[in-house]
N, C-alpha and C. Protein backbone atom coordinates (compact mmCIF):
# COMPACT_ATOMS: atom_id res chain seq x y z
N UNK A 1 -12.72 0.10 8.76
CA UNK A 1 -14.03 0.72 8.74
C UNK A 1 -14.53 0.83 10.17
N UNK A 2 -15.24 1.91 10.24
CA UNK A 2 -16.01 2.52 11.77
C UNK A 2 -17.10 2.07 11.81
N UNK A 3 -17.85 1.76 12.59
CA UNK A 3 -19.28 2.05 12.84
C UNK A 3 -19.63 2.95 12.73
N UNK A 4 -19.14 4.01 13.39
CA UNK A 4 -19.71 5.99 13.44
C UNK A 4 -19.25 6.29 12.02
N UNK A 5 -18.32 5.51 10.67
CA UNK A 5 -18.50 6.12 9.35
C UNK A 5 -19.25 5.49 8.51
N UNK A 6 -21.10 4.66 9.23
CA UNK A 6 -21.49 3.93 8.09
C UNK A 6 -22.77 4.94 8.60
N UNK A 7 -23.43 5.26 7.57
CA UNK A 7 -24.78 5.83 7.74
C UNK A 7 -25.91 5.08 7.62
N UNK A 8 -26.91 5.65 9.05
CA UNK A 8 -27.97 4.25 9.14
C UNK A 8 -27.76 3.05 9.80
N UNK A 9 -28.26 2.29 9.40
CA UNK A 9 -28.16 0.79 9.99
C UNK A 9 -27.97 0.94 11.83
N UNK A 10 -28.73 1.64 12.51
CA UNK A 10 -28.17 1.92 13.89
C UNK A 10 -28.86 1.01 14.59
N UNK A 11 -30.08 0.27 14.51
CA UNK A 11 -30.45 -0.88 15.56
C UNK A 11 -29.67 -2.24 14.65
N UNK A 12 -28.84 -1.98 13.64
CA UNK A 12 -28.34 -3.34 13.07
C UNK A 12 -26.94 -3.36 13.91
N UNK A 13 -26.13 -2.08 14.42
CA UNK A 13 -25.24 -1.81 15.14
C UNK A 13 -25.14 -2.00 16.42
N UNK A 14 -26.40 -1.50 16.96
CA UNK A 14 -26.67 -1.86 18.18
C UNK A 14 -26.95 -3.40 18.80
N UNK A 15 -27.35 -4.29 18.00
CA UNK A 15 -27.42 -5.57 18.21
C UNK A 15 -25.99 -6.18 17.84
N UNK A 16 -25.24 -5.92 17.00
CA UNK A 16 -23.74 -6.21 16.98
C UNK A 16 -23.12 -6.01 18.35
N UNK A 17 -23.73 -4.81 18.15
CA UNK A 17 -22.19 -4.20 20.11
C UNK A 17 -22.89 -5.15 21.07
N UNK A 18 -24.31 -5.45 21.47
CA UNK A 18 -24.35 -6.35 22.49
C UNK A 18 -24.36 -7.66 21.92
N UNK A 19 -24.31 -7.56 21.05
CA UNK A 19 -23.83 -9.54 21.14
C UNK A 19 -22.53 -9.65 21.62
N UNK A 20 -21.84 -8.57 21.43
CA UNK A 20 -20.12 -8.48 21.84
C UNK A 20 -20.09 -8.70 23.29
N UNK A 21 -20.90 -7.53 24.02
CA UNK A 21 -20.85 -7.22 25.60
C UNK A 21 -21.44 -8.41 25.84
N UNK A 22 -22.17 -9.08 25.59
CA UNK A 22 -23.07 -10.28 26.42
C UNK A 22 -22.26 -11.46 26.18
N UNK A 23 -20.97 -11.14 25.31
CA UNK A 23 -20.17 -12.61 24.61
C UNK A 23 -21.24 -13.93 24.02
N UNK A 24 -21.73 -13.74 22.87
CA UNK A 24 -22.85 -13.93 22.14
C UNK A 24 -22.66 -13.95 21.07
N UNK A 25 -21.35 -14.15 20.81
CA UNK A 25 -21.32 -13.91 19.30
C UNK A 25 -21.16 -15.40 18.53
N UNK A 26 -21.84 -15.22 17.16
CA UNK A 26 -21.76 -16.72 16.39
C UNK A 26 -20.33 -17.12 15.85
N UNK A 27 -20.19 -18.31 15.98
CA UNK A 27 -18.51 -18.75 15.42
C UNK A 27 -18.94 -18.43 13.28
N UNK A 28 -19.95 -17.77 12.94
CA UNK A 28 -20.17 -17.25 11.22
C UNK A 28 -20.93 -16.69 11.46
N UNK A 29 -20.89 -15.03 10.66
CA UNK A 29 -21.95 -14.29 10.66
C UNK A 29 -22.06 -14.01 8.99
N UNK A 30 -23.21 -13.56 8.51
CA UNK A 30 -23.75 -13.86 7.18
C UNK A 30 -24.37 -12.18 6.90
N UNK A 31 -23.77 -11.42 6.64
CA UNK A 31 -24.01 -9.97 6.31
C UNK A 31 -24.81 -9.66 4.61
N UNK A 32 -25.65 -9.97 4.19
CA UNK A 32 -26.65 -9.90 3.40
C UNK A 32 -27.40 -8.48 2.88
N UNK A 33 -26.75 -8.45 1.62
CA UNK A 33 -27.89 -6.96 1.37
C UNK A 33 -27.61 -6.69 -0.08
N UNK A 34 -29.20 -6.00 -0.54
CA UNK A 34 -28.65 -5.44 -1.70
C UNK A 34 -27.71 -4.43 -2.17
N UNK A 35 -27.55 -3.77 -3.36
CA UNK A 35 -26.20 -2.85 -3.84
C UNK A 35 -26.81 -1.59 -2.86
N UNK A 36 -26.24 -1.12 -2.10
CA UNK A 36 -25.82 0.52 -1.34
C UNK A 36 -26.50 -0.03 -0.17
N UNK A 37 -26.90 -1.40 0.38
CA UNK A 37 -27.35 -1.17 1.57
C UNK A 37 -26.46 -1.57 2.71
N UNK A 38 -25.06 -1.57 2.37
CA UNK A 38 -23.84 -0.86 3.11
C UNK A 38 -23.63 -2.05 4.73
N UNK A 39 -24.34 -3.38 4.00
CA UNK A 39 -24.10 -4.70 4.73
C UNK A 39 -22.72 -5.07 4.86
N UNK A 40 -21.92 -4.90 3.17
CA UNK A 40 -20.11 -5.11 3.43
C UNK A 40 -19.84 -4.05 4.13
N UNK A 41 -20.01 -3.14 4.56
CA UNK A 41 -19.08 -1.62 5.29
C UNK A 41 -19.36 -2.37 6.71
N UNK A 42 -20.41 -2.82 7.01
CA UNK A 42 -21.58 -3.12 8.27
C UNK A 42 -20.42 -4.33 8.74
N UNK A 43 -20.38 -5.57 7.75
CA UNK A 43 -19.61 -6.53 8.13
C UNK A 43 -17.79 -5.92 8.50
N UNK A 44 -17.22 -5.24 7.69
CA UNK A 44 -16.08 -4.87 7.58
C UNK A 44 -15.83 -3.80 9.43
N UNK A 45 -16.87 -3.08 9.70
CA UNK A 45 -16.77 -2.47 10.86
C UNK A 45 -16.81 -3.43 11.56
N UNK A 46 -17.97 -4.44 11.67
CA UNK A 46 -17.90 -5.55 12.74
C UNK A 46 -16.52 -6.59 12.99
N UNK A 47 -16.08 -6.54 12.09
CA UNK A 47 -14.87 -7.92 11.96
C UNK A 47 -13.63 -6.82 12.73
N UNK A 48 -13.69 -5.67 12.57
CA UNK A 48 -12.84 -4.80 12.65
C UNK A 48 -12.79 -4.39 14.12
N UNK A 49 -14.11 -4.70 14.62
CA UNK A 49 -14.69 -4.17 16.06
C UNK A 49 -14.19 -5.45 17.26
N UNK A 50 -14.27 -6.85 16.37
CA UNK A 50 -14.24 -8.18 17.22
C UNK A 50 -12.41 -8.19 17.46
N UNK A 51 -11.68 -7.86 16.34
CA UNK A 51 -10.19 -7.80 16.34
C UNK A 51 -9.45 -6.57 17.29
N UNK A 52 -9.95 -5.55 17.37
CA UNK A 52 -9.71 -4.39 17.65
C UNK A 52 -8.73 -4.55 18.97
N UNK A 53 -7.50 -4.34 19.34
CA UNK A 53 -6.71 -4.33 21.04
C UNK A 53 -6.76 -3.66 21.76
N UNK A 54 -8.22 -2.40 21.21
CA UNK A 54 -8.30 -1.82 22.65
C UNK A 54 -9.68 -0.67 21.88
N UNK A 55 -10.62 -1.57 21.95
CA UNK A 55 -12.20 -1.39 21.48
C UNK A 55 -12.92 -0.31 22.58
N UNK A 56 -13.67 0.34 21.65
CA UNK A 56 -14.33 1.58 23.02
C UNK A 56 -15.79 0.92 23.10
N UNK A 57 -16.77 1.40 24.14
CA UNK A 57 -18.15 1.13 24.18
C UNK A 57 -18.69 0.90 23.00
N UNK A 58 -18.60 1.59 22.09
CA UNK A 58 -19.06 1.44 20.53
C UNK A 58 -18.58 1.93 19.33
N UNK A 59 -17.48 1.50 19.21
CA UNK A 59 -16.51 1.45 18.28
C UNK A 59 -15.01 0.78 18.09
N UNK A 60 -14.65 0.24 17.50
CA UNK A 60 -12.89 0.07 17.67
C UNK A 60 -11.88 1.18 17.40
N UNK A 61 -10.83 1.22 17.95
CA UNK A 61 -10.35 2.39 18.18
C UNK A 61 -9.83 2.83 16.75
N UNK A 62 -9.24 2.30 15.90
CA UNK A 62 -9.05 2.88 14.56
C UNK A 62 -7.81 2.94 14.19
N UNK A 63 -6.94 2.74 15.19
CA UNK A 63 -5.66 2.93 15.31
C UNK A 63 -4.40 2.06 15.77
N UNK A 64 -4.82 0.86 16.42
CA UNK A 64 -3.92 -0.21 16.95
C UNK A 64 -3.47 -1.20 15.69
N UNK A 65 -2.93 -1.97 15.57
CA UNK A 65 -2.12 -2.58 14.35
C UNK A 65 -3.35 -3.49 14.23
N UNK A 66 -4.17 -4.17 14.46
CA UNK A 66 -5.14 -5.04 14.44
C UNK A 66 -6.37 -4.05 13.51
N UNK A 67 -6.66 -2.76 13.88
CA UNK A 67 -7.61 -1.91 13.09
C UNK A 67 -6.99 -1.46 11.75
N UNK A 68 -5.47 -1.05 11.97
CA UNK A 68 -4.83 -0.75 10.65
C UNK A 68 -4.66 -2.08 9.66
N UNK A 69 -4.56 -2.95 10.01
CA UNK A 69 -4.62 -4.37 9.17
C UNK A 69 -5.84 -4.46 8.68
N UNK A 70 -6.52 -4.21 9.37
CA UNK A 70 -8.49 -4.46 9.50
C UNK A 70 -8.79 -3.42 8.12
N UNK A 71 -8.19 -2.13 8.57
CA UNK A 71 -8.90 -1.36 7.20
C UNK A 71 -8.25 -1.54 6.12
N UNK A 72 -6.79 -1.81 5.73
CA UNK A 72 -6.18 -2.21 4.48
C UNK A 72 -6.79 -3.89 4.00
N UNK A 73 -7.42 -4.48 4.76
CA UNK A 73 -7.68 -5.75 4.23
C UNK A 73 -6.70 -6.44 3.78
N UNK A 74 -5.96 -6.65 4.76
CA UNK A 74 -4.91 -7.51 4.95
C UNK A 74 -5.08 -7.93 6.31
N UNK A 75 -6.34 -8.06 7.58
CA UNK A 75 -5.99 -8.90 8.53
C UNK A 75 -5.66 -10.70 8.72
N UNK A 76 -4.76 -11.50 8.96
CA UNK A 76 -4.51 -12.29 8.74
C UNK A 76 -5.89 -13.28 9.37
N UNK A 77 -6.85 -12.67 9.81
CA UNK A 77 -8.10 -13.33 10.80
C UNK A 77 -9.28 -13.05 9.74
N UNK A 78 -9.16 -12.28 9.39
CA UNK A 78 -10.35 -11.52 8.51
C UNK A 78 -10.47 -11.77 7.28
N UNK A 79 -11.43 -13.12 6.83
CA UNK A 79 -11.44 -14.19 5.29
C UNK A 79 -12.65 -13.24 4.61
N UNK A 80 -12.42 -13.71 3.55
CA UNK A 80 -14.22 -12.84 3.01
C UNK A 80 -14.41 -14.23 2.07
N UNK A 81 -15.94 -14.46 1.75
CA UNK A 81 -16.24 -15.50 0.32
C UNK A 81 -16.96 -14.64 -0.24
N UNK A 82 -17.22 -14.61 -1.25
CA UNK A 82 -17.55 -14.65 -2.53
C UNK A 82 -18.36 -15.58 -3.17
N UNK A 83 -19.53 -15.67 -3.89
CA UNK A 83 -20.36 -16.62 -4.78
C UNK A 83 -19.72 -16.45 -6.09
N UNK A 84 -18.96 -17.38 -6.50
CA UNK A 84 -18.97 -17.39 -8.06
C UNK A 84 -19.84 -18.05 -8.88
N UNK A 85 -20.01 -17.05 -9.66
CA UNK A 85 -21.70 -17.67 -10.49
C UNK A 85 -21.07 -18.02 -12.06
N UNK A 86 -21.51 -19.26 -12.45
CA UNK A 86 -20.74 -19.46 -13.71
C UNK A 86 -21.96 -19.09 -14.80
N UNK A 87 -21.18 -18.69 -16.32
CA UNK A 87 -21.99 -17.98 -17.36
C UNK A 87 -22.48 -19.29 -17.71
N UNK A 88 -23.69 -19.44 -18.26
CA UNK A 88 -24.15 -21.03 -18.77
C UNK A 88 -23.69 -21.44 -20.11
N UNK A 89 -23.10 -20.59 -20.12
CA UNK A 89 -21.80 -21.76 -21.44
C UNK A 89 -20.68 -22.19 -20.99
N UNK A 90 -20.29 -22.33 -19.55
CA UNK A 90 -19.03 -22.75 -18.79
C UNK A 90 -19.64 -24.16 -19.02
């Protein structure tokens, strides 16, 4: 995933790319949102942007084996969690 293919979220982007340039970034980031407000695409560009082997001003390039891993979701760096919520008859 791109940054330039998520619509919106552009000062949530812009504070991503300089936490990068200023080397600022948290050892966990916590991407939060309701259904369509496009926080997993948001996280998935970012994780994609930190891995990237040869990242532009504001974007990762899309194309190095680190971005192609990145978008099949198979990077060996790139974990996701999940909340499992149990039914109350478990």
């Amino acid at each position: 995933m791109l940054f330039r293919d998520i619509a919106g979220q552009n000062i949530v982007k812009e504070q991503l790319l300089r936490s990068v340039k200023e080397g600022r970034i948290g050892h966990a980031q916590l991407f939060a949102g309701g259904e369509g407000s496009g926080s997993l695409l948001l996280a998935l560009a970012y994780a994609q942007y930190l891995n990237c082997l040869s990242p532009m001003a504001d974007d990762s390039c899309g194309v190095c084996s680190s971005c192609v891993k990145a978008a099949k979701l198979v990077h060996p760096d790139i974990h996701f969690v999940f909340p499992v919520i149990k039914k109350e008859n478990e």
